[in-house]
N, C-alpha and C. Protein backbone atom coordinates (compact mmCIF):
# COMPACT_ATOMS: atom_id res chain seq x y z
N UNK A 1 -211.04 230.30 6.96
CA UNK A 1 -209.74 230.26 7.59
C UNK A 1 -209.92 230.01 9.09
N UNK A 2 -209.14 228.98 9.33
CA UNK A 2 -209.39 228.60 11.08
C UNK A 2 -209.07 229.57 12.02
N UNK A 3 -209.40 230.10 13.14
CA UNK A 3 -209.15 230.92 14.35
C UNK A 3 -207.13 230.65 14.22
N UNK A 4 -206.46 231.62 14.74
CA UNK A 4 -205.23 231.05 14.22
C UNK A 4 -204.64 231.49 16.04
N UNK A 5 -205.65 232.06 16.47
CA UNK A 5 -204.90 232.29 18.12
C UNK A 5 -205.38 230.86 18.72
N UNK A 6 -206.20 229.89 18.18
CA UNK A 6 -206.67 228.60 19.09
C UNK A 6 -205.52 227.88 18.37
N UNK A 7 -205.03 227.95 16.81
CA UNK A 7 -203.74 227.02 16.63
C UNK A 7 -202.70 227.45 17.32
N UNK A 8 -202.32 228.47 17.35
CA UNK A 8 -201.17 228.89 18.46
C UNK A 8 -201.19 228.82 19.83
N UNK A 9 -202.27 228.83 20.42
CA UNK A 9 -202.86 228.70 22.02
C UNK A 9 -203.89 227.77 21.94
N UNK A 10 -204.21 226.46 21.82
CA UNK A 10 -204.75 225.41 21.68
C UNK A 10 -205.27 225.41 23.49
N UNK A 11 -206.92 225.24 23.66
CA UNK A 11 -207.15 225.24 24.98
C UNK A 11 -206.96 224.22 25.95
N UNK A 12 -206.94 225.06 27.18
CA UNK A 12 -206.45 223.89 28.49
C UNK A 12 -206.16 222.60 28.56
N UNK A 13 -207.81 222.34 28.36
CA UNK A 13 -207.69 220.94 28.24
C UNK A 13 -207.43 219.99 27.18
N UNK A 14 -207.15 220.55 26.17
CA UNK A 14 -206.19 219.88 25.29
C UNK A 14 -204.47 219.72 25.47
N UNK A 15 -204.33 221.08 25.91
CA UNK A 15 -202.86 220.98 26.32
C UNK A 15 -202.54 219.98 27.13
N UNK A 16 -203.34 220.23 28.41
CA UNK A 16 -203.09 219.08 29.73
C UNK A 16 -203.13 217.54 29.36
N UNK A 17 -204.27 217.35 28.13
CA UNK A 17 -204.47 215.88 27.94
C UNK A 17 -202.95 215.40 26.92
N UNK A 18 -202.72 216.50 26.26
CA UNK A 18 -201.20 216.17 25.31
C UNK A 18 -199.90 215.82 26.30
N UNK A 19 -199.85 216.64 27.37
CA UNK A 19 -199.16 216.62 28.38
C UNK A 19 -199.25 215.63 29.19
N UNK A 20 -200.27 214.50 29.53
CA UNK A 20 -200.57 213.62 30.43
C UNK A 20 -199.66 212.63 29.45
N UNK A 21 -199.87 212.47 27.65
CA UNK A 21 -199.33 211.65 27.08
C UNK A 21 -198.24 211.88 26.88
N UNK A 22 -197.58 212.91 26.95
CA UNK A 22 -196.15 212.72 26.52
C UNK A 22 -195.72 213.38 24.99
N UNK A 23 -196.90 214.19 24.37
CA UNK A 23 -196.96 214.93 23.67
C UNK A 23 -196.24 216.52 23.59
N UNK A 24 -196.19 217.33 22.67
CA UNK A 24 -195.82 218.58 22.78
C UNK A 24 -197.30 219.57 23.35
N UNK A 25 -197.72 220.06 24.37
CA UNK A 25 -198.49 220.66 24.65
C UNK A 25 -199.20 221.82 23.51
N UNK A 26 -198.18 222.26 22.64
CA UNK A 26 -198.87 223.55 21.96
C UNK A 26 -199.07 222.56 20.69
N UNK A 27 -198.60 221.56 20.14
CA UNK A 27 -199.08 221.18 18.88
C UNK A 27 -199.39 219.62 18.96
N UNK A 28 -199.09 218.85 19.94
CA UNK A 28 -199.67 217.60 19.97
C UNK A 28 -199.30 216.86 19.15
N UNK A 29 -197.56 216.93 18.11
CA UNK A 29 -197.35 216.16 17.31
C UNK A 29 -195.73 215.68 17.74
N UNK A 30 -195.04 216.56 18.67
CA UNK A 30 -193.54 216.32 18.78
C UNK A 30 -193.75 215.68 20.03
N UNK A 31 -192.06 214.63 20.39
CA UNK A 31 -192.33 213.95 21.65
C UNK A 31 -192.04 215.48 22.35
N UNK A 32 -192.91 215.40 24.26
CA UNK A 32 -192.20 215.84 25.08
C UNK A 32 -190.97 215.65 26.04
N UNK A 33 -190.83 214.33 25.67
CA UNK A 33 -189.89 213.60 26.72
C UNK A 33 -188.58 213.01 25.52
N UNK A 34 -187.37 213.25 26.13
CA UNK A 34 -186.18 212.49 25.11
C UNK A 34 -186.10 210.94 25.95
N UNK A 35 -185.65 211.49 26.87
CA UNK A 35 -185.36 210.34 27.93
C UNK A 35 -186.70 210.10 28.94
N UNK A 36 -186.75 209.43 29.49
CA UNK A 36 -187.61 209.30 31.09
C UNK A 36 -187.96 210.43 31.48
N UNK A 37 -187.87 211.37 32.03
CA UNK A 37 -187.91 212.73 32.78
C UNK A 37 -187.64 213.79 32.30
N UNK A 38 -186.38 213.57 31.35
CA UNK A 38 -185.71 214.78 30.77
C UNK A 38 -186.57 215.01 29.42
N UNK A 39 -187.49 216.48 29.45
CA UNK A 39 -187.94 217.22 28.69
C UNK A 39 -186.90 217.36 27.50
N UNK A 40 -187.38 217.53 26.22
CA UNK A 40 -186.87 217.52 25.27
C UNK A 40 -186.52 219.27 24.72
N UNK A 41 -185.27 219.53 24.16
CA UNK A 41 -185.00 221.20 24.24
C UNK A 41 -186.36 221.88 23.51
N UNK A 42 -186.54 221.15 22.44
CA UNK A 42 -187.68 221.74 21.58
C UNK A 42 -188.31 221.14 20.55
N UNK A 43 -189.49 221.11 20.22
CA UNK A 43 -190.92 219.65 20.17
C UNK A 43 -189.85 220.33 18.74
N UNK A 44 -189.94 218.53 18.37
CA UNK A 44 -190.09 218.33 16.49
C UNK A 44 -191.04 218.37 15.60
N UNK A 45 -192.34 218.88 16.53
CA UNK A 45 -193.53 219.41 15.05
C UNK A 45 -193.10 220.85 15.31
N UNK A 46 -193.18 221.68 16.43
CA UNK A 46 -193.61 223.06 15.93
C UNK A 46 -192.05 223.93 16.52
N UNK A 47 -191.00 223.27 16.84
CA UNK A 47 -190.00 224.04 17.48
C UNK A 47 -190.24 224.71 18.93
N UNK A 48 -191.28 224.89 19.29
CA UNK A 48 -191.30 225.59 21.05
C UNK A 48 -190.31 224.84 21.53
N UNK A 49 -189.79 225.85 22.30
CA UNK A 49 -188.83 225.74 23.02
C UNK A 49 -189.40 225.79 24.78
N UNK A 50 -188.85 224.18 24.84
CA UNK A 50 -189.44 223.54 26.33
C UNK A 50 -188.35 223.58 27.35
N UNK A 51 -187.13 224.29 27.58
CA UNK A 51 -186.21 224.51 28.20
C UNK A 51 -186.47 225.70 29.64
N UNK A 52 -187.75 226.28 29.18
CA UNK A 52 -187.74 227.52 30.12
C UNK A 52 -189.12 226.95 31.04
N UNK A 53 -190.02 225.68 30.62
CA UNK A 53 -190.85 225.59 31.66
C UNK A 53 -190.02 224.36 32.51
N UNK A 54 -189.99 224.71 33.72
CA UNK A 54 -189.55 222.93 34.92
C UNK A 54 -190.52 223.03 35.54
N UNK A 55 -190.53 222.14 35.81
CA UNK A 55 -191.86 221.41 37.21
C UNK A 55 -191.17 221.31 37.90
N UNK A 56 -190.35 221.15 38.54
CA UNK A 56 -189.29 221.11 39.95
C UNK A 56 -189.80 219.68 40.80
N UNK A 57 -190.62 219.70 41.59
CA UNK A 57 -191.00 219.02 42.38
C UNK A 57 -192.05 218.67 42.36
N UNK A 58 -193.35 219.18 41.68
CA UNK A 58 -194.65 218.83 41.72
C UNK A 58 -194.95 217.72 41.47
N UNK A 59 -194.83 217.00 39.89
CA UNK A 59 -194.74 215.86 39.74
C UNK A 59 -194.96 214.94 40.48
N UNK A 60 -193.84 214.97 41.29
CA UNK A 60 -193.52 213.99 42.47
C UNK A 60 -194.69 213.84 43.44
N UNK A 61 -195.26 215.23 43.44
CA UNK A 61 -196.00 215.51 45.05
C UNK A 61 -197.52 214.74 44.74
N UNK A 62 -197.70 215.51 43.34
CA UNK A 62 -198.89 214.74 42.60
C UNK A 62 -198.72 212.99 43.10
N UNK A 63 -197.55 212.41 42.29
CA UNK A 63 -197.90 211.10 42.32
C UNK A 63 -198.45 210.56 43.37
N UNK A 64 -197.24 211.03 44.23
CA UNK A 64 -197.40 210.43 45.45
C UNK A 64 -198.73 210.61 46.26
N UNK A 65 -199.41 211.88 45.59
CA UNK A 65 -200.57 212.31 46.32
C UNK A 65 -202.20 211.23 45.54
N UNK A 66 -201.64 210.67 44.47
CA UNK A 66 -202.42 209.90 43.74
C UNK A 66 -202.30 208.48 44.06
N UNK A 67 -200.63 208.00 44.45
CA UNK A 67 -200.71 206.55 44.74
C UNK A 67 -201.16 206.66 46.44
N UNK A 68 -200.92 206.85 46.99
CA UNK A 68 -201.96 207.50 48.10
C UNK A 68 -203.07 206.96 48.38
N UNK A 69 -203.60 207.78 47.36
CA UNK A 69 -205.32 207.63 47.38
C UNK A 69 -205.65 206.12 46.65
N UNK A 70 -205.31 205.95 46.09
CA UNK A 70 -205.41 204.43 45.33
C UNK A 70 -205.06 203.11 46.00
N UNK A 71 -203.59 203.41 46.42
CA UNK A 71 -203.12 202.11 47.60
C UNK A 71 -203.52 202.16 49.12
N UNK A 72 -204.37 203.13 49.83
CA UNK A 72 -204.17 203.38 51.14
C UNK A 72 -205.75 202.24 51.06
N UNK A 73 -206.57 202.52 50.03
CA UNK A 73 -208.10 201.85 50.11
C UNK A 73 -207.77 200.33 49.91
N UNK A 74 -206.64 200.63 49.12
CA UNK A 74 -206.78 198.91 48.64
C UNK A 74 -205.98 198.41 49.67
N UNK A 75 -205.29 198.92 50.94
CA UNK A 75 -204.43 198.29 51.69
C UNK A 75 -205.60 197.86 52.74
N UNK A 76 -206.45 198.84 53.01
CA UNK A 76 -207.48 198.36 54.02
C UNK A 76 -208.32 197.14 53.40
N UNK A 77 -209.14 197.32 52.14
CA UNK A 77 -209.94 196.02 52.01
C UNK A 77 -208.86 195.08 52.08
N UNK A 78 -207.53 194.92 51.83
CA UNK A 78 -207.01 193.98 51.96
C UNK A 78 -207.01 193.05 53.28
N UNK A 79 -206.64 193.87 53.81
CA UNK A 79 -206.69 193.72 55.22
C UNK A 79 -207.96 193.32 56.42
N UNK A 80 -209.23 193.78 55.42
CA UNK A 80 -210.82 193.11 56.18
C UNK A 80 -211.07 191.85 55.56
N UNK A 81 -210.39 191.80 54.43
CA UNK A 81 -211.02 190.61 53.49
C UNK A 81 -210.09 189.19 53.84
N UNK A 82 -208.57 189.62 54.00
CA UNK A 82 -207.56 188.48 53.42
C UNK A 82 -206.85 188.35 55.31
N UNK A 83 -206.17 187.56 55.43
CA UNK A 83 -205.63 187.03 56.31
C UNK A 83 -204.11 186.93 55.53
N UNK A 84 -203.75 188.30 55.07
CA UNK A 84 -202.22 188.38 54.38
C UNK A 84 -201.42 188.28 55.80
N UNK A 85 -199.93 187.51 55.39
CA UNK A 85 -199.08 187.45 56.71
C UNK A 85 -198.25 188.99 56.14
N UNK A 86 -197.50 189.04 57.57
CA UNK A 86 -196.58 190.58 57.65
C UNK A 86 -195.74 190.57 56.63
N UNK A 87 -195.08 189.64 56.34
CA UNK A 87 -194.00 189.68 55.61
C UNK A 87 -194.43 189.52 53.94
N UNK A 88 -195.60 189.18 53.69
CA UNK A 88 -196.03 189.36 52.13
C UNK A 88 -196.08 190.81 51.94
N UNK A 89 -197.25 191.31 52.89
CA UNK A 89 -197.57 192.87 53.31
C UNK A 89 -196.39 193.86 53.26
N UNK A 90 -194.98 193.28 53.64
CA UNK A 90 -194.08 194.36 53.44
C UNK A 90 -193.59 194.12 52.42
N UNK A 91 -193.62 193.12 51.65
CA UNK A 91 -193.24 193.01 50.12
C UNK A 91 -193.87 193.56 49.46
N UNK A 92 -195.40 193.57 49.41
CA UNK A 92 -196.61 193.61 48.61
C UNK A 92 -196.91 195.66 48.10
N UNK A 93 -197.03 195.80 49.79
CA UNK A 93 -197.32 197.32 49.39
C UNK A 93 -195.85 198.65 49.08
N UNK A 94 -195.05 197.95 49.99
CA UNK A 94 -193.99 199.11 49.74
C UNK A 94 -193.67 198.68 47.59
N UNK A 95 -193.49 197.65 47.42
CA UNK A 95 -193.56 197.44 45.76
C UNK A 95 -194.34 197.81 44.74
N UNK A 96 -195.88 197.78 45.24
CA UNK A 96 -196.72 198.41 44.33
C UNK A 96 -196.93 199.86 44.95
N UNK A 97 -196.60 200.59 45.76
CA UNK A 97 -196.35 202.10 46.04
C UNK A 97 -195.55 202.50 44.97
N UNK A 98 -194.05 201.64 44.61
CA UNK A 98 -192.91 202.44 43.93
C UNK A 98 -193.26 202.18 42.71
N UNK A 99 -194.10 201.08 42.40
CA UNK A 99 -194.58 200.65 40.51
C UNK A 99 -195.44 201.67 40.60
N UNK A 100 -196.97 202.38 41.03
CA UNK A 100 -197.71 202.92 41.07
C UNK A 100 -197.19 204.72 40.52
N UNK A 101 -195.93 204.86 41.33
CA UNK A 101 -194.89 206.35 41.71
C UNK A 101 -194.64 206.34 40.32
N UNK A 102 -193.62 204.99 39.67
CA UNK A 102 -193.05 205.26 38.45
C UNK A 102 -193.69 205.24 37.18
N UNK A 103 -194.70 204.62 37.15
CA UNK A 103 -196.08 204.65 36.01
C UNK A 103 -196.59 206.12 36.04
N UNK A 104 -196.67 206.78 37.17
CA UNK A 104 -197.12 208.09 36.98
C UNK A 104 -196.11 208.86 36.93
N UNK A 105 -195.26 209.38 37.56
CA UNK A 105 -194.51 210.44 37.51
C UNK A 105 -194.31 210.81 35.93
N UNK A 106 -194.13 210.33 35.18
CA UNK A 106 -193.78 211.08 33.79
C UNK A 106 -194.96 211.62 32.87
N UNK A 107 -196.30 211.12 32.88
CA UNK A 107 -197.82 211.46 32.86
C UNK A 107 -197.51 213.02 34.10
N UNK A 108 -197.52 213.06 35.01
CA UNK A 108 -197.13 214.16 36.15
C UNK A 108 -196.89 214.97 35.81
N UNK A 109 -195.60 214.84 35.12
CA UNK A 109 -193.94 215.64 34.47
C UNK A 109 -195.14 216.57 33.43
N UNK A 110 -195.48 215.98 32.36
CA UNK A 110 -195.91 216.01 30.78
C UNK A 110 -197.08 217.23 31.52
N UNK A 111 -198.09 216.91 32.79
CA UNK A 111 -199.57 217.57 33.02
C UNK A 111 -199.24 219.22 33.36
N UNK A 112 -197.29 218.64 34.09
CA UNK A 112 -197.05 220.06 34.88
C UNK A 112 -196.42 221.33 34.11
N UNK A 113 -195.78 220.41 33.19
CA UNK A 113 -195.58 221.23 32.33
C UNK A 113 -196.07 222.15 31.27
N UNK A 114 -197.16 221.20 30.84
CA UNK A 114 -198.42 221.84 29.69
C UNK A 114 -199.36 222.80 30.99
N UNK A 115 -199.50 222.29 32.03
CA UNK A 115 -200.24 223.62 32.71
C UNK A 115 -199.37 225.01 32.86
N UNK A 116 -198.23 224.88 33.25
CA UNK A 116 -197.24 226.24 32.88
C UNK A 116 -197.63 226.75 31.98
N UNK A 117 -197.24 226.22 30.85
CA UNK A 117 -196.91 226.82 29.56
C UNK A 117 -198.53 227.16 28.95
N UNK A 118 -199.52 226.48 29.54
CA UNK A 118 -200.89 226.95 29.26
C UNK A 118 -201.43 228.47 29.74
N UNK A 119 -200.95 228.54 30.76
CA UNK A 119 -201.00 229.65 31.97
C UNK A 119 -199.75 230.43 32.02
């Protein structure tokens, strides 16, 4: 008979990796997400009820703290390597900042939530 406190409390880093996808953190079979952002009341494999964890703001802080680190390097080699004019440059990076923001934030949403509810 399997450990039945690891099926009910499945560890960290399983939770977090279910949570990065968009999974139910405690069973890894229901969506977490209905819409874009909006958490779903309660996963369709195991019923937990996902109404009492929010991430508030983190999400956000993450992304932004990730597209960051990713676009600030690639803005400089750009800039030793290429002879980009100003006006591509203000097209170029403020656009892939906000594609970069919206690809992550819901991966964010899914990590902040399964760490709550892990902890």
């Amino acid at each position: 008979m399997p450990n039945e406190t690891h099926v009910l409390n499945p560890p960290l880093r399983q939770s977090l990796f279910r949570g990065l996808k968009g999974r139910c953190p405690a069973c890894g079979k229901g969506k977490l997400f209905g819409r874009f952002l909006k958490p779903v009341d309660a996963c369709s494999g195991c019923g937990r009820d996902w109404t009492v964890q929010t991430a508030d703001d983190f999400p956000a802080y993450l992304s932004i703290l990730l597209a960051g680190h990713v676009l600030v390097p690639l803005v400089v080699e750009a800039n030793l390597h290429y002879d980009l004019p100003l006006a591509v440059q203000m097209a170029l990076w403020p656009a892939a900042a906000a594609a970069f923001a919206l690809a992550l934030i819901q991966p964010m949403k899914g990590f902040v939530i399964a760490l709550i509810w892990a902890r």
